[in-house]
C-alpha atoms as a PDB file:
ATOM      1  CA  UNK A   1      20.454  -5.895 -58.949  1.00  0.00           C
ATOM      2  CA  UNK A   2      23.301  -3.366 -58.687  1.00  0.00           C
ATOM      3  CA  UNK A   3      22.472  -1.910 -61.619  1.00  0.00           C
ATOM      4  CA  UNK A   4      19.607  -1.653 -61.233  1.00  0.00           C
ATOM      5  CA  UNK A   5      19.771   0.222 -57.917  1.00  0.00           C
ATOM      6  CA  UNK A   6      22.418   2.373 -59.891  1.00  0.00           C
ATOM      7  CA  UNK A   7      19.813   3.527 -62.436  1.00  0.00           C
ATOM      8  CA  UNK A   8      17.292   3.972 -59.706  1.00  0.00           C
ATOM      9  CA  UNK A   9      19.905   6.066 -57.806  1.00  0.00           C
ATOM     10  CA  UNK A  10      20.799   8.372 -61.198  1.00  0.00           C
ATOM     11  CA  UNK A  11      17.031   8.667 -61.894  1.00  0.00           C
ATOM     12  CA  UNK A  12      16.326   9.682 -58.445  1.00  0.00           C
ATOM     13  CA  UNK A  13      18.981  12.310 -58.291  1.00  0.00           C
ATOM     14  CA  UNK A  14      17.988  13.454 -61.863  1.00  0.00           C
ATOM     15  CA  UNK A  15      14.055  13.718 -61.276  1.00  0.00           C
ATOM     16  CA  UNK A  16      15.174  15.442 -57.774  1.00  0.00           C
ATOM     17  CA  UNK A  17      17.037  18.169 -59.773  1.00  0.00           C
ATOM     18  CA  UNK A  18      13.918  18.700 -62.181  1.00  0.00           C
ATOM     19  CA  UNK A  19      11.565  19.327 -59.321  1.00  0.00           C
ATOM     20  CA  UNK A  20      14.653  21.575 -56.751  1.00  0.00           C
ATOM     21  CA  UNK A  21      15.175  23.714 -60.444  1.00  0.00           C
ATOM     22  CA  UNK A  22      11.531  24.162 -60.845  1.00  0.00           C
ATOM     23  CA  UNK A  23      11.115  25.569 -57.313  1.00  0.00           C
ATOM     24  CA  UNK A  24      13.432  27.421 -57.723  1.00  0.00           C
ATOM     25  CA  UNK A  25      12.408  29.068 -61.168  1.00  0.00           C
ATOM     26  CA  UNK A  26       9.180  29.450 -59.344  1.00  0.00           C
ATOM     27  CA  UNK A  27      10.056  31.049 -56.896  1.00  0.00           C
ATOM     28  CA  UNK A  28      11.989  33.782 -58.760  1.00  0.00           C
ATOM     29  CA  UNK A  29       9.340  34.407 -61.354  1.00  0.00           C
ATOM     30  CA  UNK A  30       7.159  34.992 -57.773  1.00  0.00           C
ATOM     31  CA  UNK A  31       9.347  37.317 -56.489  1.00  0.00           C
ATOM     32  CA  UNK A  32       9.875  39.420 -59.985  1.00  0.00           C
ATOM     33  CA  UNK A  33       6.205  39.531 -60.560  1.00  0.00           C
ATOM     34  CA  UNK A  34       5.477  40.768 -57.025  1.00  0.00           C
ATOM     35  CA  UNK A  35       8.034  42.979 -56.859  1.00  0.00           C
ATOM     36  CA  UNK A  36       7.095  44.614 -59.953  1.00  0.00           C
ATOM     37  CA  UNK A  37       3.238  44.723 -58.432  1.00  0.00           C
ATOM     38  CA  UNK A  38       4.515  46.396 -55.632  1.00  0.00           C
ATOM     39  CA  UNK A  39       6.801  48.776 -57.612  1.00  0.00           C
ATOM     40  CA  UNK A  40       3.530  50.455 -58.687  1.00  0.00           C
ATOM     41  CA  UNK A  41       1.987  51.049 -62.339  1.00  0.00           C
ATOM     42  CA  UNK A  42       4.886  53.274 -63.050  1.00  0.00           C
ATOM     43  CA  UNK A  43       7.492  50.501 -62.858  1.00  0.00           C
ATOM     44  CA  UNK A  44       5.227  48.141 -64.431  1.00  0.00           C
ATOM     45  CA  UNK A  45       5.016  50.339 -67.956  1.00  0.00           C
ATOM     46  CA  UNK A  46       9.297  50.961 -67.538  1.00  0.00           C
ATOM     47  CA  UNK A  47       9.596  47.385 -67.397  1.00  0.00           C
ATOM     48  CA  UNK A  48       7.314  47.132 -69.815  1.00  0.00           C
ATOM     49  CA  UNK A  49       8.822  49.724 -72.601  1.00  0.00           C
ATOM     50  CA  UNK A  50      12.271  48.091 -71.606  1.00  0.00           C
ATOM     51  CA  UNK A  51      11.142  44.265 -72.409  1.00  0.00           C
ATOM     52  CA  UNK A  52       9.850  45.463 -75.713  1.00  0.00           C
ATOM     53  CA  UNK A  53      13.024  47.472 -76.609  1.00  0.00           C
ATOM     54  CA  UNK A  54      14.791  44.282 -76.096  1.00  0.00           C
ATOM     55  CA  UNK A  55      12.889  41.517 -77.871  1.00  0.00           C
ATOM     56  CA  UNK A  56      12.353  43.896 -80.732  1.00  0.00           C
ATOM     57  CA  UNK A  57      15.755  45.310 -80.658  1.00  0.00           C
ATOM     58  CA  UNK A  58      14.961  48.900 -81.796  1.00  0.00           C
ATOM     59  CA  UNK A  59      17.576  51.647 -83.144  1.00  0.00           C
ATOM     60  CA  UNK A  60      17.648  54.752 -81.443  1.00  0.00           C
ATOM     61  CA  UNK A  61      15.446  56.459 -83.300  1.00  0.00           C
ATOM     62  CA  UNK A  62      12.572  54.160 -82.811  1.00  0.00           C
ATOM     63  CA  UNK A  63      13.640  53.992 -79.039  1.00  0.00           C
ATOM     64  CA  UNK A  64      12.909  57.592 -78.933  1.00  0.00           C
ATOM     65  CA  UNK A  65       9.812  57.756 -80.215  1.00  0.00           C
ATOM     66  CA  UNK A  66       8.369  54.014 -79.121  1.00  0.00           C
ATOM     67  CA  UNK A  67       9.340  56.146 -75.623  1.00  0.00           C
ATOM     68  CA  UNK A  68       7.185  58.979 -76.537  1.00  0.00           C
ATOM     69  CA  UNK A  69       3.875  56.755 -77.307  1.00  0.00           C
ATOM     70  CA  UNK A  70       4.095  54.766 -73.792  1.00  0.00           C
ATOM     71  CA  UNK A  71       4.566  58.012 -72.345  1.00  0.00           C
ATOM     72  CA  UNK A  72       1.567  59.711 -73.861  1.00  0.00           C
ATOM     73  CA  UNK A  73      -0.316  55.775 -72.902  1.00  0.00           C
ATOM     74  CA  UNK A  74       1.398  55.832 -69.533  1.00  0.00           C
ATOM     75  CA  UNK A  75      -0.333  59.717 -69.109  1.00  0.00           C
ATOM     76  CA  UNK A  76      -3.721  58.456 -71.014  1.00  0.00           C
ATOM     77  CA  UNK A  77      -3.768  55.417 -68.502  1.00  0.00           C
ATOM     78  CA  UNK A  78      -3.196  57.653 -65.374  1.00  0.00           C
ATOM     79  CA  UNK A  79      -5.946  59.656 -66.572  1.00  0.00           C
ATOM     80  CA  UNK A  80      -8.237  56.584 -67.071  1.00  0.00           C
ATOM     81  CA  UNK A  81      -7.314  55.275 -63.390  1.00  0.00           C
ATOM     82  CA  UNK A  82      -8.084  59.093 -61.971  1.00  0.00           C
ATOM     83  CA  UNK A  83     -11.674  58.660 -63.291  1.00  0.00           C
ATOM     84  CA  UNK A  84     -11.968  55.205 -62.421  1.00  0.00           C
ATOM     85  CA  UNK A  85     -10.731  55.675 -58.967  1.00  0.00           C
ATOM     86  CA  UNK A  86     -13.808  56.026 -56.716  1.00  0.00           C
ATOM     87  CA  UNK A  87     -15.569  53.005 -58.014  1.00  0.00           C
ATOM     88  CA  UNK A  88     -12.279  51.321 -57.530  1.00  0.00           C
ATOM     89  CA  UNK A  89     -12.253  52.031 -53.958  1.00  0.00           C
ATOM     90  CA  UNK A  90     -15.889  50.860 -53.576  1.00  0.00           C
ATOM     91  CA  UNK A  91     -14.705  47.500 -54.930  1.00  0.00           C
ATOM     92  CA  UNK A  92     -11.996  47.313 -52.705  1.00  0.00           C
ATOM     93  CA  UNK A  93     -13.482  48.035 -49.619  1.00  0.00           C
ATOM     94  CA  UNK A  94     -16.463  45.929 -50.268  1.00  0.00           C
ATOM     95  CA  UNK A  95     -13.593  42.892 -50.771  1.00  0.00           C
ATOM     96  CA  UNK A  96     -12.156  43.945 -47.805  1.00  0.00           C
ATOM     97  CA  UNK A  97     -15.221  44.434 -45.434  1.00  0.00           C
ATOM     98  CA  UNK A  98     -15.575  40.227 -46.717  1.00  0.00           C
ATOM     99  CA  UNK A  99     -12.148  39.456 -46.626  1.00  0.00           C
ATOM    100  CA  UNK A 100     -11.917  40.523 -42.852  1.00  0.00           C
ATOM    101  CA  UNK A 101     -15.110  38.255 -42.172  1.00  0.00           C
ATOM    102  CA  UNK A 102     -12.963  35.129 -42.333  1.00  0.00           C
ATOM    103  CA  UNK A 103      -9.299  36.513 -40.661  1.00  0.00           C
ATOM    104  CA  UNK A 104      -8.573  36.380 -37.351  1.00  0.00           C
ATOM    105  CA  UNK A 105      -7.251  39.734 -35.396  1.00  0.00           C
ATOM    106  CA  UNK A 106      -3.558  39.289 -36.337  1.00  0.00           C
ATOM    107  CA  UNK A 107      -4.301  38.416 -40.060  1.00  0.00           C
ATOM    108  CA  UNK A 108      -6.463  41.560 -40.400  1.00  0.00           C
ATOM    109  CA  UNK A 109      -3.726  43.582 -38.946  1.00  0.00           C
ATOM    110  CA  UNK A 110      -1.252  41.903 -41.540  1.00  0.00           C
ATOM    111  CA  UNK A 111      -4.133  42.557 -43.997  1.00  0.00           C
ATOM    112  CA  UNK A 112      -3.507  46.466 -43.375  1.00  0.00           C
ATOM    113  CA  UNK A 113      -0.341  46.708 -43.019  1.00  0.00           C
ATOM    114  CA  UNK A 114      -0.053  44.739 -46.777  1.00  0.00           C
ATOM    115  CA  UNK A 115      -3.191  47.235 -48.328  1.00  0.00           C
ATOM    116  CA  UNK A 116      -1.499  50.096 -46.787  1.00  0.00           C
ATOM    117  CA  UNK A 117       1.694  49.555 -49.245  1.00  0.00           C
ATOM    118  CA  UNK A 118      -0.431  48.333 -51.798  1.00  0.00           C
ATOM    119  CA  UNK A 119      -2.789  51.523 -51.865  1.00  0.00           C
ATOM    120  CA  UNK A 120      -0.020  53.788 -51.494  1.00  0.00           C
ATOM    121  CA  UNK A 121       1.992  52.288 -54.864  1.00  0.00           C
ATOM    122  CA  UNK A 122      -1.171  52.345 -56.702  1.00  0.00           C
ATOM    123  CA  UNK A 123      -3.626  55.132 -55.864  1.00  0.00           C
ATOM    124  CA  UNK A 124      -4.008  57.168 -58.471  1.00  0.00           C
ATOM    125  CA  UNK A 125      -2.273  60.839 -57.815  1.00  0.00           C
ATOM    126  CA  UNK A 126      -4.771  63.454 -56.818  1.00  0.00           C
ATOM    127  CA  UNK A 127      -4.213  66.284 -59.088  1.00  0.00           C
ATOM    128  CA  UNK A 128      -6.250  66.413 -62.281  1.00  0.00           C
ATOM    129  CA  UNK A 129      -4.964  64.422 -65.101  1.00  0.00           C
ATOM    130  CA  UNK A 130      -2.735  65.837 -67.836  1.00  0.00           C
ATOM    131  CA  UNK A 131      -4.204  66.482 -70.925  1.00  0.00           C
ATOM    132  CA  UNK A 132      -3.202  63.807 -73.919  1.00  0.00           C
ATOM    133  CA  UNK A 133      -1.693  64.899 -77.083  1.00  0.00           C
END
């Protein structure tokens, strides 16, 4: 019986450890993935270009110009966003205007104060787009 309540101890502490880790990994792949949302697109493609440089360990000179072809994307993106804009907003105020049916008073408040941030990190900028090599 002692042993018995020794392996059930071990195992307990063990499978406790699997499921406190996971949590925890969780939680931190939340928090980088939200944080990088809220960063804004711009921090998103950085990231991005900065993953890829890493896992495909490029020289210098393919740095440079693998930098040069997500900047030109990164402009030909903006550009895409700055047309796409208005029927953006449309979507996102018709979410909204539903969204709001089902919150109480202090939730919507909460709701504007998040959108607020939100909109500000990923409106697209109001002068024209640049032109695209």
């Amino acid at each position: 019986m002692k042993k018995l309540k020794g392996f059930l101890g071990v195992f307990l502490i063990f499978f406790l450890g699997i499921v406190f880790g996971a949590l925890l990994a969780s939680g931190a792949i939340y928090a980088k993935i939200w944080g990088l949302i809220e960063a804004g697109p711009e921090t998103v493609a950085e990231f991005t270009v900065q993953r890829l440089n890493d896992e495909l360990k490029l020289d210098d000179l393919q740095k440079r110009e693998f930098q040069r072809i997500a900047d030109r994307t990164r402009l030909s993106l903006r550009a895409i966003r700055y047309r796409a804009q208005p029927d953006v907003e449309a979507v996102i105020i018709n979410a909204d205007a539903e969204l709001r049916i089902i919150l109480n008073p202090k939730q919507q408040r909460r709701l504007d104060d998040v959108m607020k941030r939100f909109r500000e990190k990923w409106r697209a900028e109001a002068p024209a787009p640049a032109k695209v090599e």
